[in-house]
C-alpha atoms as a PDB file:
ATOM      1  CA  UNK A   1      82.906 183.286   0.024  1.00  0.00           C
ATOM      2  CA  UNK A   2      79.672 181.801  -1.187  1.00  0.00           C
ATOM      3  CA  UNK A   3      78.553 178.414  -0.459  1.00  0.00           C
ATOM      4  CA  UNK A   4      76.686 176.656  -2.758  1.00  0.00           C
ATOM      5  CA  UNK A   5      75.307 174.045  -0.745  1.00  0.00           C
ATOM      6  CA  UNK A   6      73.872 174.857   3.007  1.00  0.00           C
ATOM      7  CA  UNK A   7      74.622 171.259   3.974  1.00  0.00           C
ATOM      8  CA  UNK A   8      78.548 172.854   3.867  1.00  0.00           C
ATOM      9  CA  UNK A   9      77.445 175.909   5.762  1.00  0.00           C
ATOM     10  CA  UNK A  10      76.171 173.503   8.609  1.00  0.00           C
ATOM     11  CA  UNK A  11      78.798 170.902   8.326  1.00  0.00           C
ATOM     12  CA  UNK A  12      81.293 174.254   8.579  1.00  0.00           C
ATOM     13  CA  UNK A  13      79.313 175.444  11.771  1.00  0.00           C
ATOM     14  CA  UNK A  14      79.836 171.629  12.942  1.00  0.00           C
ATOM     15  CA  UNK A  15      82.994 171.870  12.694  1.00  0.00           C
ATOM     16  CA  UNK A  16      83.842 175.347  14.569  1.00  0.00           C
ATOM     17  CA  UNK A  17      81.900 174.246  17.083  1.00  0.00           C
ATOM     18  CA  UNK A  18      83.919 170.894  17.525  1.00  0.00           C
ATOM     19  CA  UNK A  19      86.812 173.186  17.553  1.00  0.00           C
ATOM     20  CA  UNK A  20      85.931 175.565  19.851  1.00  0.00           C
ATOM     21  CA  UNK A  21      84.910 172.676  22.629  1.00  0.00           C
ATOM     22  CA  UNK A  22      88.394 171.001  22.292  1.00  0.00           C
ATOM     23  CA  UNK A  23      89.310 174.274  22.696  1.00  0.00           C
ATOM     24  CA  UNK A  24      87.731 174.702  25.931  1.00  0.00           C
ATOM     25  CA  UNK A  25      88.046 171.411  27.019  1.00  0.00           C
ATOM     26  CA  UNK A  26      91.568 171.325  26.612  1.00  0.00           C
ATOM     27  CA  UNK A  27      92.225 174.916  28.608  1.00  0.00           C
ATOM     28  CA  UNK A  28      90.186 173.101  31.149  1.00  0.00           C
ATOM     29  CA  UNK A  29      92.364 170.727  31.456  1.00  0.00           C
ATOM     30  CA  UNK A  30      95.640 172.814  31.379  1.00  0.00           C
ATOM     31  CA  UNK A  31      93.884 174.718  34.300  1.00  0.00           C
ATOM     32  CA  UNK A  32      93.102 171.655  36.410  1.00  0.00           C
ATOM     33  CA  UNK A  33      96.459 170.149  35.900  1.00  0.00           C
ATOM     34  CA  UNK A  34      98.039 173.913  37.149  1.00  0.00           C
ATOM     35  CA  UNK A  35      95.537 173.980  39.953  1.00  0.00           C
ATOM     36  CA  UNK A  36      96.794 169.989  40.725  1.00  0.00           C
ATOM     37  CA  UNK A  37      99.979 171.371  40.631  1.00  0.00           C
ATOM     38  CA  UNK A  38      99.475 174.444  43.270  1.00  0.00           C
ATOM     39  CA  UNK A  39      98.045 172.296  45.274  1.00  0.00           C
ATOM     40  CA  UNK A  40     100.509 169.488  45.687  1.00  0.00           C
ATOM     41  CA  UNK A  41     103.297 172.326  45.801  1.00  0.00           C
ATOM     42  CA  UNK A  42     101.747 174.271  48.399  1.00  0.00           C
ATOM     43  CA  UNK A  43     100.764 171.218  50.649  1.00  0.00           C
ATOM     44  CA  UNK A  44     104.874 169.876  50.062  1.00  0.00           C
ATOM     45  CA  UNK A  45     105.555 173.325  51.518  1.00  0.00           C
ATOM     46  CA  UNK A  46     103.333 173.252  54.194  1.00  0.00           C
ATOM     47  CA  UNK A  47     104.749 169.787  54.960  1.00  0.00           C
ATOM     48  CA  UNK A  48     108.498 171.185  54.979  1.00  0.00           C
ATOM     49  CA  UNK A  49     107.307 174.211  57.007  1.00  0.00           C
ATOM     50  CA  UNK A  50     105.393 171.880  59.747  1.00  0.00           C
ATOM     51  CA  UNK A  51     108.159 169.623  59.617  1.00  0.00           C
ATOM     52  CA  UNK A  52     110.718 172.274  60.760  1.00  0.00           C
ATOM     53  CA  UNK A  53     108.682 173.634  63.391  1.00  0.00           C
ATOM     54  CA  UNK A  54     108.508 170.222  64.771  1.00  0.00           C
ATOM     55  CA  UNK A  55     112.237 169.253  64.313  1.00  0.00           C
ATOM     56  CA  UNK A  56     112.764 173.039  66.528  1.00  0.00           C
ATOM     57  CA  UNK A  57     110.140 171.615  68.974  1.00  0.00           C
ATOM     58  CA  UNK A  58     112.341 168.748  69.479  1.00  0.00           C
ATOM     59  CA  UNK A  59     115.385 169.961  69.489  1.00  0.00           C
ATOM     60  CA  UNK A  60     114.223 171.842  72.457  1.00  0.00           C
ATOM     61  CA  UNK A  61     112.776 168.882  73.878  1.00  0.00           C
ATOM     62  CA  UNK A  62     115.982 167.240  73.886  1.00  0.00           C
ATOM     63  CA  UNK A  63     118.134 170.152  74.926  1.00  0.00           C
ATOM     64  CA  UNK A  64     115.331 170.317  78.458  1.00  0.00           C
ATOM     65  CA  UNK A  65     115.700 166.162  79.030  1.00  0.00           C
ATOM     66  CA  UNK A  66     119.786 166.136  78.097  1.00  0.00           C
ATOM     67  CA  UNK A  67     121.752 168.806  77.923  1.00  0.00           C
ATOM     68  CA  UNK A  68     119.963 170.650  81.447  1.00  0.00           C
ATOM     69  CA  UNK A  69     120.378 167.627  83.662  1.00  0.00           C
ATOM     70  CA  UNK A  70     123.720 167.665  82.837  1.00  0.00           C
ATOM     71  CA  UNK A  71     124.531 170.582  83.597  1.00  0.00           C
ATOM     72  CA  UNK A  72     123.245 170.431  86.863  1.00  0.00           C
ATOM     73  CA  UNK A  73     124.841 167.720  87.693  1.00  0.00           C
ATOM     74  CA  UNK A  74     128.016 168.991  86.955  1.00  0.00           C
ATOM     75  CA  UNK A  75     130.119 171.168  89.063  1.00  0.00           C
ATOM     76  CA  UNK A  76     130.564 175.341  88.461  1.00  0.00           C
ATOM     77  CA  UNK A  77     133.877 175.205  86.770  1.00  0.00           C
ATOM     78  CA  UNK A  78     132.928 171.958  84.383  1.00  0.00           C
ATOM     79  CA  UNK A  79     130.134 173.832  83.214  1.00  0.00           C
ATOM     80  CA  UNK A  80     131.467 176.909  82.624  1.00  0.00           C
ATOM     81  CA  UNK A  81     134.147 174.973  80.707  1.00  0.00           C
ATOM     82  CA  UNK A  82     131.441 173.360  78.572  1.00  0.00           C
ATOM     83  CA  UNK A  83     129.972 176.214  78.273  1.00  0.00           C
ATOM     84  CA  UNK A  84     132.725 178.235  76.500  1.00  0.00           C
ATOM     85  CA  UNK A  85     133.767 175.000  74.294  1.00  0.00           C
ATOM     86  CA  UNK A  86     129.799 174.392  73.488  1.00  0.00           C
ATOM     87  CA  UNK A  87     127.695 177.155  74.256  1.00  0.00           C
ATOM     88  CA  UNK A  88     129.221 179.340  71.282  1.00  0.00           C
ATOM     89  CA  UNK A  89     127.713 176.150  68.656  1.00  0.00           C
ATOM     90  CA  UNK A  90     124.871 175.459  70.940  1.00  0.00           C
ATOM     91  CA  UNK A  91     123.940 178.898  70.214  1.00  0.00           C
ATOM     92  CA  UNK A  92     124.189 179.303  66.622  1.00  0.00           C
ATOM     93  CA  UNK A  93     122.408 176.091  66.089  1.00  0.00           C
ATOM     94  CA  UNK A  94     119.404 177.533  68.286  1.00  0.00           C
ATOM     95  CA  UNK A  95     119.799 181.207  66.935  1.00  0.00           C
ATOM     96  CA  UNK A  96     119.015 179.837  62.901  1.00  0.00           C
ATOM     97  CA  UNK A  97     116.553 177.428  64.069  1.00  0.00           C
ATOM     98  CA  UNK A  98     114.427 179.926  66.515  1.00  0.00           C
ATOM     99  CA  UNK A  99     114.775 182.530  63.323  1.00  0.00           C
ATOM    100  CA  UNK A 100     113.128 180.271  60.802  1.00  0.00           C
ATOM    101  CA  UNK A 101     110.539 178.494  63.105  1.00  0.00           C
ATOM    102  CA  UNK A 102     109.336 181.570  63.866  1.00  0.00           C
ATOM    103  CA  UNK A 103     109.035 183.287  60.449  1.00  0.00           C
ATOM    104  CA  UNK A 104     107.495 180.035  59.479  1.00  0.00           C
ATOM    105  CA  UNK A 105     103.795 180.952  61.038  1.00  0.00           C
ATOM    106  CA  UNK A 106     104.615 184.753  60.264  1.00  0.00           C
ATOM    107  CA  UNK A 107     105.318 183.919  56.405  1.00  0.00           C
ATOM    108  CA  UNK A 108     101.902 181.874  56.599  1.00  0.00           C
ATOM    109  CA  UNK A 109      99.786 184.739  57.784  1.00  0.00           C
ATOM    110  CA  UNK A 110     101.249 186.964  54.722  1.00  0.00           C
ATOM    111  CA  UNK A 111     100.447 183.826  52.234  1.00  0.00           C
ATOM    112  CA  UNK A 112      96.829 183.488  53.997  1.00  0.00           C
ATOM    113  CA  UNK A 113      96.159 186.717  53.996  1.00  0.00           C
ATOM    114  CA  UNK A 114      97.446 187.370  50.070  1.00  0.00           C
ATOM    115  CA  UNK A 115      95.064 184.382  48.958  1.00  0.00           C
ATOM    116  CA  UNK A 116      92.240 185.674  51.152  1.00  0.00           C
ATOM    117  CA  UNK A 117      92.285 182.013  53.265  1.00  0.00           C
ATOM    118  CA  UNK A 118      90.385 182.046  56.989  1.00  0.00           C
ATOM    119  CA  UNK A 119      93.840 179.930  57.469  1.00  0.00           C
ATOM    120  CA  UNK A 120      94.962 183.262  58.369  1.00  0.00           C
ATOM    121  CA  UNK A 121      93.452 183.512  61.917  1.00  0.00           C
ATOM    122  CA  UNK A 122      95.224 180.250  63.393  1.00  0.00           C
ATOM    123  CA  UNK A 123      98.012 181.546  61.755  1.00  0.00           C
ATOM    124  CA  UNK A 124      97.890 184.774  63.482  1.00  0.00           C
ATOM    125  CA  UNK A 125      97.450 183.131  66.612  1.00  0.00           C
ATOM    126  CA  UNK A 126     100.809 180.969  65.430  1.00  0.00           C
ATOM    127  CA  UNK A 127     102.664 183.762  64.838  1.00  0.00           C
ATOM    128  CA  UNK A 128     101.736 185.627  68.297  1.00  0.00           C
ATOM    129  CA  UNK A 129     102.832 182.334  70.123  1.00  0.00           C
ATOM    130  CA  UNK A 130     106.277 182.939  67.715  1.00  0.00           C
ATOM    131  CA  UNK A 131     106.788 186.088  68.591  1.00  0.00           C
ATOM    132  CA  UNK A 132     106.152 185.415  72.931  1.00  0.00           C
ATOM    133  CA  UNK A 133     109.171 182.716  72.355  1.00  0.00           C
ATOM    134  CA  UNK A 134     111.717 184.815  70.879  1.00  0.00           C
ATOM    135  CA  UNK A 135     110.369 187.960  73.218  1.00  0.00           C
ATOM    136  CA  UNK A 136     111.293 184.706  75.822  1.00  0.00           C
ATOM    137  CA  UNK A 137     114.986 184.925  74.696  1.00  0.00           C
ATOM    138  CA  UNK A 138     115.416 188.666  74.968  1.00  0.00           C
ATOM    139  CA  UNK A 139     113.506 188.576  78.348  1.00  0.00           C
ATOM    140  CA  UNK A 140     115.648 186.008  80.248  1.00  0.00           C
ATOM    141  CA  UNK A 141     118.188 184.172  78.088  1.00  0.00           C
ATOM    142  CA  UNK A 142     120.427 186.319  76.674  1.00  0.00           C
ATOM    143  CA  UNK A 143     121.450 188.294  79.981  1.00  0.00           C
ATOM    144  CA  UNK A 144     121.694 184.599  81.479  1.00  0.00           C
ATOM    145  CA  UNK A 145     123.742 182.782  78.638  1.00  0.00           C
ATOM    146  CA  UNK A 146     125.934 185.836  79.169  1.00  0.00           C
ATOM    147  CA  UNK A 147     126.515 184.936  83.163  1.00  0.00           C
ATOM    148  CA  UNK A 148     127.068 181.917  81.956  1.00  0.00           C
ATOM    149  CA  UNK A 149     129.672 182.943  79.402  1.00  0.00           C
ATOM    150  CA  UNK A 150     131.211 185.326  81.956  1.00  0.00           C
ATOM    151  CA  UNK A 151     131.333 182.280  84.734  1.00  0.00           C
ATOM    152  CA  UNK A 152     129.776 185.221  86.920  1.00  0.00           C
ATOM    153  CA  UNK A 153     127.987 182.142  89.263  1.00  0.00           C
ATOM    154  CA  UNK A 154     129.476 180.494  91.832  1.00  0.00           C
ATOM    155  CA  UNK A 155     128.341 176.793  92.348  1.00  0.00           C
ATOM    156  CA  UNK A 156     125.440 177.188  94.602  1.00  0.00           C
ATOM    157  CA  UNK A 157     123.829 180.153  92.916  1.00  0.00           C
ATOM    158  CA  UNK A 158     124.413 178.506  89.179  1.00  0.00           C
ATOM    159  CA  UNK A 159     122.519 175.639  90.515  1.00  0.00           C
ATOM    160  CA  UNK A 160     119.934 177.805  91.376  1.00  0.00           C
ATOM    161  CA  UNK A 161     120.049 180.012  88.096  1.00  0.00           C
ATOM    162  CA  UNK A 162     119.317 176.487  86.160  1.00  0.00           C
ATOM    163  CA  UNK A 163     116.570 175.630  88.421  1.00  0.00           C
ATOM    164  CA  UNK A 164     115.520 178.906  87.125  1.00  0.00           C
ATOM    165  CA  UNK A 165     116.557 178.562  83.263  1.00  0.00           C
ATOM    166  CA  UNK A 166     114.852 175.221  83.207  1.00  0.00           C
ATOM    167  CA  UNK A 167     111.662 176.777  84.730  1.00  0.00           C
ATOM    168  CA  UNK A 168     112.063 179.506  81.741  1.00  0.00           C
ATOM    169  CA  UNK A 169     112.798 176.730  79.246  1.00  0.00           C
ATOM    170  CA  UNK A 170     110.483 174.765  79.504  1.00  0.00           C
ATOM    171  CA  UNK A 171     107.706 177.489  79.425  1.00  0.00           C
ATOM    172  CA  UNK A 172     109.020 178.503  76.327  1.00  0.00           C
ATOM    173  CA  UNK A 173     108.535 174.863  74.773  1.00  0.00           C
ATOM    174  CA  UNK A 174     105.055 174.985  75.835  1.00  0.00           C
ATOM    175  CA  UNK A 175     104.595 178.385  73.703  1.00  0.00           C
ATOM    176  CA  UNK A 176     106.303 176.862  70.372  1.00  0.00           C
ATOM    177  CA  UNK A 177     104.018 173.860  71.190  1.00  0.00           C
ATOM    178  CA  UNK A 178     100.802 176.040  71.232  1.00  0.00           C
ATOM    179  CA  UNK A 179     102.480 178.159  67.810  1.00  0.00           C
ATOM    180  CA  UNK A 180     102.929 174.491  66.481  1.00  0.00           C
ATOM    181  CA  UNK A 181      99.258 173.252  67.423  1.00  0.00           C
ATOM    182  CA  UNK A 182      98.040 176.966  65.679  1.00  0.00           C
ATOM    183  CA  UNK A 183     100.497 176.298  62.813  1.00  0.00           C
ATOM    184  CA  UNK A 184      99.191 172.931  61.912  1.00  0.00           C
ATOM    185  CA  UNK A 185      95.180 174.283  62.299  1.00  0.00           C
ATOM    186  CA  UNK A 186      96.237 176.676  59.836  1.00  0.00           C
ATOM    187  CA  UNK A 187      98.195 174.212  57.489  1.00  0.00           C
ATOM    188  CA  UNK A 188      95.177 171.914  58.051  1.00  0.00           C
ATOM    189  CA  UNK A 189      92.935 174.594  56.891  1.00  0.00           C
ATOM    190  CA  UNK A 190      94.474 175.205  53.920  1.00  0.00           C
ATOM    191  CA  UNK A 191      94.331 172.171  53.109  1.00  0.00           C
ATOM    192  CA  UNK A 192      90.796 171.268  53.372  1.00  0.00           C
ATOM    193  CA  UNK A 193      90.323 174.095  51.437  1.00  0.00           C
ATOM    194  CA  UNK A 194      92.007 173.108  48.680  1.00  0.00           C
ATOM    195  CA  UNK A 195      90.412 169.386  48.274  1.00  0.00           C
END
Protein backbone atom coordinates (compact mmCIF):
# COMPACT_ATOMS: atom_id res chain seq x y z
CA UNK A 1 0.00 0.00 0.00
CA UNK A 2 1.15 3.49 -0.77
CA UNK A 3 1.26 6.22 1.64
CA UNK A 4 0.67 9.46 0.64
CA UNK A 5 1.99 11.32 3.39
CA UNK A 6 5.53 10.22 5.14
CA UNK A 7 4.34 11.83 8.37
CA UNK A 8 1.94 8.34 8.32
CA UNK A 9 4.90 6.22 7.38
CA UNK A 10 6.70 7.56 10.62
CA UNK A 11 3.73 7.80 12.82
CA UNK A 12 3.18 3.86 11.50
CA UNK A 13 6.92 3.06 12.45
CA UNK A 14 5.94 4.88 15.91
CA UNK A 15 3.56 2.84 16.43
CA UNK A 16 5.22 -0.77 15.73
CA UNK A 17 7.76 0.22 17.71
CA UNK A 18 5.41 1.07 20.75
CA UNK A 19 4.08 -2.30 20.06
CA UNK A 20 6.88 -4.25 19.91
CA UNK A 21 8.30 -2.72 23.48
CA UNK A 22 4.98 -3.62 25.28
CA UNK A 23 5.65 -6.58 23.69
CA UNK A 24 8.86 -7.13 25.27
CA UNK A 25 8.16 -5.50 28.27
CA UNK A 26 5.31 -7.48 29.00
CA UNK A 27 7.22 -11.10 28.26
CA UNK A 28 9.61 -9.57 30.68
CA UNK A 29 7.39 -9.44 33.04
CA UNK A 30 5.65 -12.87 32.52
CA UNK A 31 9.30 -14.19 32.88
CA UNK A 32 10.09 -12.43 36.15
CA UNK A 33 6.82 -13.30 37.68
CA UNK A 34 7.67 -17.33 36.55
CA UNK A 35 11.18 -16.89 37.82
CA UNK A 36 9.37 -15.26 41.30
CA UNK A 37 7.44 -18.15 41.20
CA UNK A 38 10.41 -20.94 40.94
CA UNK A 39 11.92 -19.36 43.37
CA UNK A 40 9.40 -19.14 46.16
CA UNK A 41 8.39 -22.86 45.15
CA UNK A 42 11.72 -24.21 45.31
CA UNK A 43 12.73 -22.39 48.62
CA UNK A 44 8.92 -23.81 50.20
CA UNK A 45 10.45 -27.14 49.17
CA UNK A 46 13.63 -26.74 50.51
CA UNK A 47 11.88 -25.56 53.70
CA UNK A 48 9.61 -28.85 53.82
CA UNK A 49 12.70 -30.95 52.97
CA UNK A 50 14.94 -29.22 55.91
CA UNK A 51 12.07 -29.36 58.03
CA UNK A 52 11.77 -33.20 57.82
CA UNK A 53 15.27 -33.87 58.25
CA UNK A 54 15.06 -31.97 61.40
CA UNK A 55 11.73 -33.46 62.72
CA UNK A 56 13.93 -37.22 61.97
CA UNK A 57 16.82 -35.55 63.92
CA UNK A 58 14.53 -35.16 66.74
CA UNK A 59 12.72 -37.89 66.78
CA UNK A 60 15.96 -39.59 67.35
CA UNK A 61 16.86 -37.22 69.89
CA UNK A 62 13.96 -38.10 71.84
CA UNK A 63 13.98 -41.83 71.27
CA UNK A 64 18.18 -41.55 72.90
CA UNK A 65 16.84 -39.17 76.11
CA UNK A 66 13.29 -41.34 76.58
CA UNK A 67 12.64 -44.32 75.25
CA UNK A 68 16.66 -45.81 76.07
CA UNK A 69 16.64 -44.87 79.72
CA UNK A 70 13.72 -46.66 80.02
CA UNK A 71 14.56 -49.44 78.88
CA UNK A 72 17.38 -49.79 80.94
CA UNK A 73 15.78 -49.26 83.73
CA UNK A 74 13.45 -51.82 83.24
CA UNK A 75 13.89 -55.43 83.90
CA UNK A 76 14.62 -58.31 80.88
CA UNK A 77 11.14 -59.64 80.67
CA UNK A 78 9.33 -55.92 80.83
CA UNK A 79 11.32 -55.00 78.02
CA UNK A 80 11.04 -57.70 75.96
CA UNK A 81 7.29 -57.32 76.59
CA UNK A 82 7.46 -53.71 75.39
CA UNK A 83 9.33 -54.62 72.92
CA UNK A 84 6.95 -57.03 71.10
CA UNK A 85 3.79 -54.63 71.92
CA UNK A 86 6.01 -51.43 70.66
CA UNK A 87 8.94 -52.30 68.84
CA UNK A 88 6.81 -53.59 65.72
CA UNK A 89 5.28 -49.47 65.52
CA UNK A 90 8.48 -48.11 66.82
CA UNK A 91 9.90 -49.59 63.82
CA UNK A 92 7.73 -48.64 61.07
CA UNK A 93 7.64 -45.14 62.30
CA UNK A 94 11.62 -45.09 62.10
CA UNK A 95 11.78 -47.32 58.86
CA UNK A 96 9.50 -44.35 56.68
CA UNK A 97 11.19 -41.62 58.40
CA UNK A 98 15.03 -42.93 57.94
CA UNK A 99 13.77 -43.70 54.07
CA UNK A 100 12.73 -40.16 53.30
CA UNK A 101 15.38 -38.22 55.39
CA UNK A 102 17.75 -39.86 53.60
CA UNK A 103 16.54 -39.53 49.98
CA UNK A 104 15.99 -35.98 50.99
CA UNK A 105 19.94 -34.90 50.49
CA UNK A 106 20.16 -37.70 47.69
CA UNK A 107 17.09 -36.09 45.69
CA UNK A 108 19.01 -32.64 46.23
CA UNK A 109 22.23 -33.72 44.63
CA UNK A 110 20.10 -34.97 41.41
CA UNK A 111 18.16 -31.38 41.46
CA UNK A 112 21.74 -29.57 41.95
CA UNK A 113 23.32 -31.35 39.67
CA UNK A 114 20.28 -31.09 36.81
CA UNK A 115 20.36 -27.14 37.31
CA UNK A 116 24.16 -27.10 37.26
CA UNK A 117 24.14 -25.45 41.15
CA UNK A 118 27.74 -25.72 43.26
CA UNK A 119 24.78 -26.62 45.91
CA UNK A 120 25.61 -29.94 44.69
CA UNK A 121 28.90 -30.53 46.64
CA UNK A 122 27.37 -29.98 50.29
CA UNK A 123 24.80 -31.97 49.04
CA UNK A 124 27.00 -34.76 48.13
CA UNK A 125 28.61 -34.57 51.30
CA UNK A 126 24.72 -34.73 52.78
CA UNK A 127 23.96 -37.57 51.05
CA UNK A 128 27.31 -39.59 52.04
CA UNK A 129 26.47 -38.73 55.78
CA UNK A 130 22.73 -40.36 54.61
CA UNK A 131 23.94 -43.16 53.32
CA UNK A 132 26.74 -43.98 56.67
CA UNK A 133 23.27 -43.80 58.84
CA UNK A 134 21.25 -46.25 57.12
CA UNK A 135 24.68 -48.45 56.36
CA UNK A 136 24.44 -47.81 60.58
CA UNK A 137 21.14 -49.83 60.64
CA UNK A 138 22.25 -52.75 58.52
CA UNK A 139 25.62 -52.80 60.46
CA UNK A 140 24.30 -53.12 64.06
CA UNK A 141 20.54 -52.62 64.41
CA UNK A 142 18.79 -54.93 62.62
CA UNK A 143 20.66 -58.19 63.96
CA UNK A 144 20.12 -56.40 67.49
CA UNK A 145 16.33 -55.35 67.21
CA UNK A 146 16.07 -59.00 66.20
CA UNK A 147 17.70 -60.28 69.78
CA UNK A 148 15.56 -58.11 71.04
CA UNK A 149 12.49 -59.45 69.27
CA UNK A 150 13.67 -63.01 69.95
CA UNK A 151 14.20 -62.08 73.93
CA UNK A 152 17.62 -63.96 73.15
CA UNK A 153 19.28 -61.65 76.32
CA UNK A 154 19.15 -62.44 79.62
CA UNK A 155 19.03 -59.41 82.09
CA UNK A 156 22.62 -58.74 82.64
CA UNK A 157 23.81 -59.10 79.08
CA UNK A 158 20.62 -56.91 77.66
CA UNK A 159 21.83 -54.29 79.95
CA UNK A 160 24.96 -54.48 78.45
CA UNK A 161 23.69 -54.80 74.72
CA UNK A 162 21.89 -51.20 75.44
CA UNK A 163 24.95 -49.77 76.85
CA UNK A 164 26.06 -50.85 73.52
CA UNK A 165 22.90 -49.77 71.28
CA UNK A 166 22.99 -46.42 72.95
CA UNK A 167 26.75 -46.07 72.15
CA UNK A 168 25.61 -47.03 68.37
CA UNK A 169 22.66 -44.64 68.60
CA UNK A 170 23.85 -41.96 69.43
CA UNK A 171 26.76 -42.05 66.85
CA UNK A 172 24.31 -42.37 64.35
CA UNK A 173 22.52 -38.99 65.48
CA UNK A 174 25.73 -37.31 65.21
CA UNK A 175 25.96 -38.52 61.36
CA UNK A 176 22.23 -37.27 60.45
CA UNK A 177 23.37 -34.11 62.36
CA UNK A 178 26.49 -33.61 60.10
CA UNK A 179 23.96 -34.78 56.75
CA UNK A 180 21.60 -32.05 58.32
CA UNK A 181 24.43 -29.28 58.79
CA UNK A 182 25.55 -30.38 54.81
CA UNK A 183 21.83 -30.36 53.88
CA UNK A 184 21.12 -26.90 55.07
CA UNK A 185 24.74 -25.47 53.38
CA UNK A 186 23.32 -26.81 50.36
CA UNK A 187 19.67 -25.45 50.83
CA UNK A 188 21.43 -22.22 51.90
CA UNK A 189 23.30 -22.20 48.73
CA UNK A 190 20.62 -22.44 46.64
CA UNK A 191 19.22 -19.97 48.00
CA UNK A 192 21.66 -17.25 47.81
CA UNK A 193 21.82 -18.14 44.47
CA UNK A 194 18.63 -17.46 43.61
CA UNK A 195 18.30 -13.77 45.31
Amino acid sequence: MYMKNPFDISKFALTMKTIGRNIIEESNRINMERNQNKLVSEQFVLYVAVSIFAIFIGSQITEGFLLVPHWKAISAGDFYAYYSEFGPSIGQFYTVLTIVAALIPIALVVYCKYIGSKASQPAMISSLFAVLFIACFYVYFKGTNELFYEAALNDADLKKELVIWSSWHWGRVLIECLSLIFLIRSAIQLRNKNT
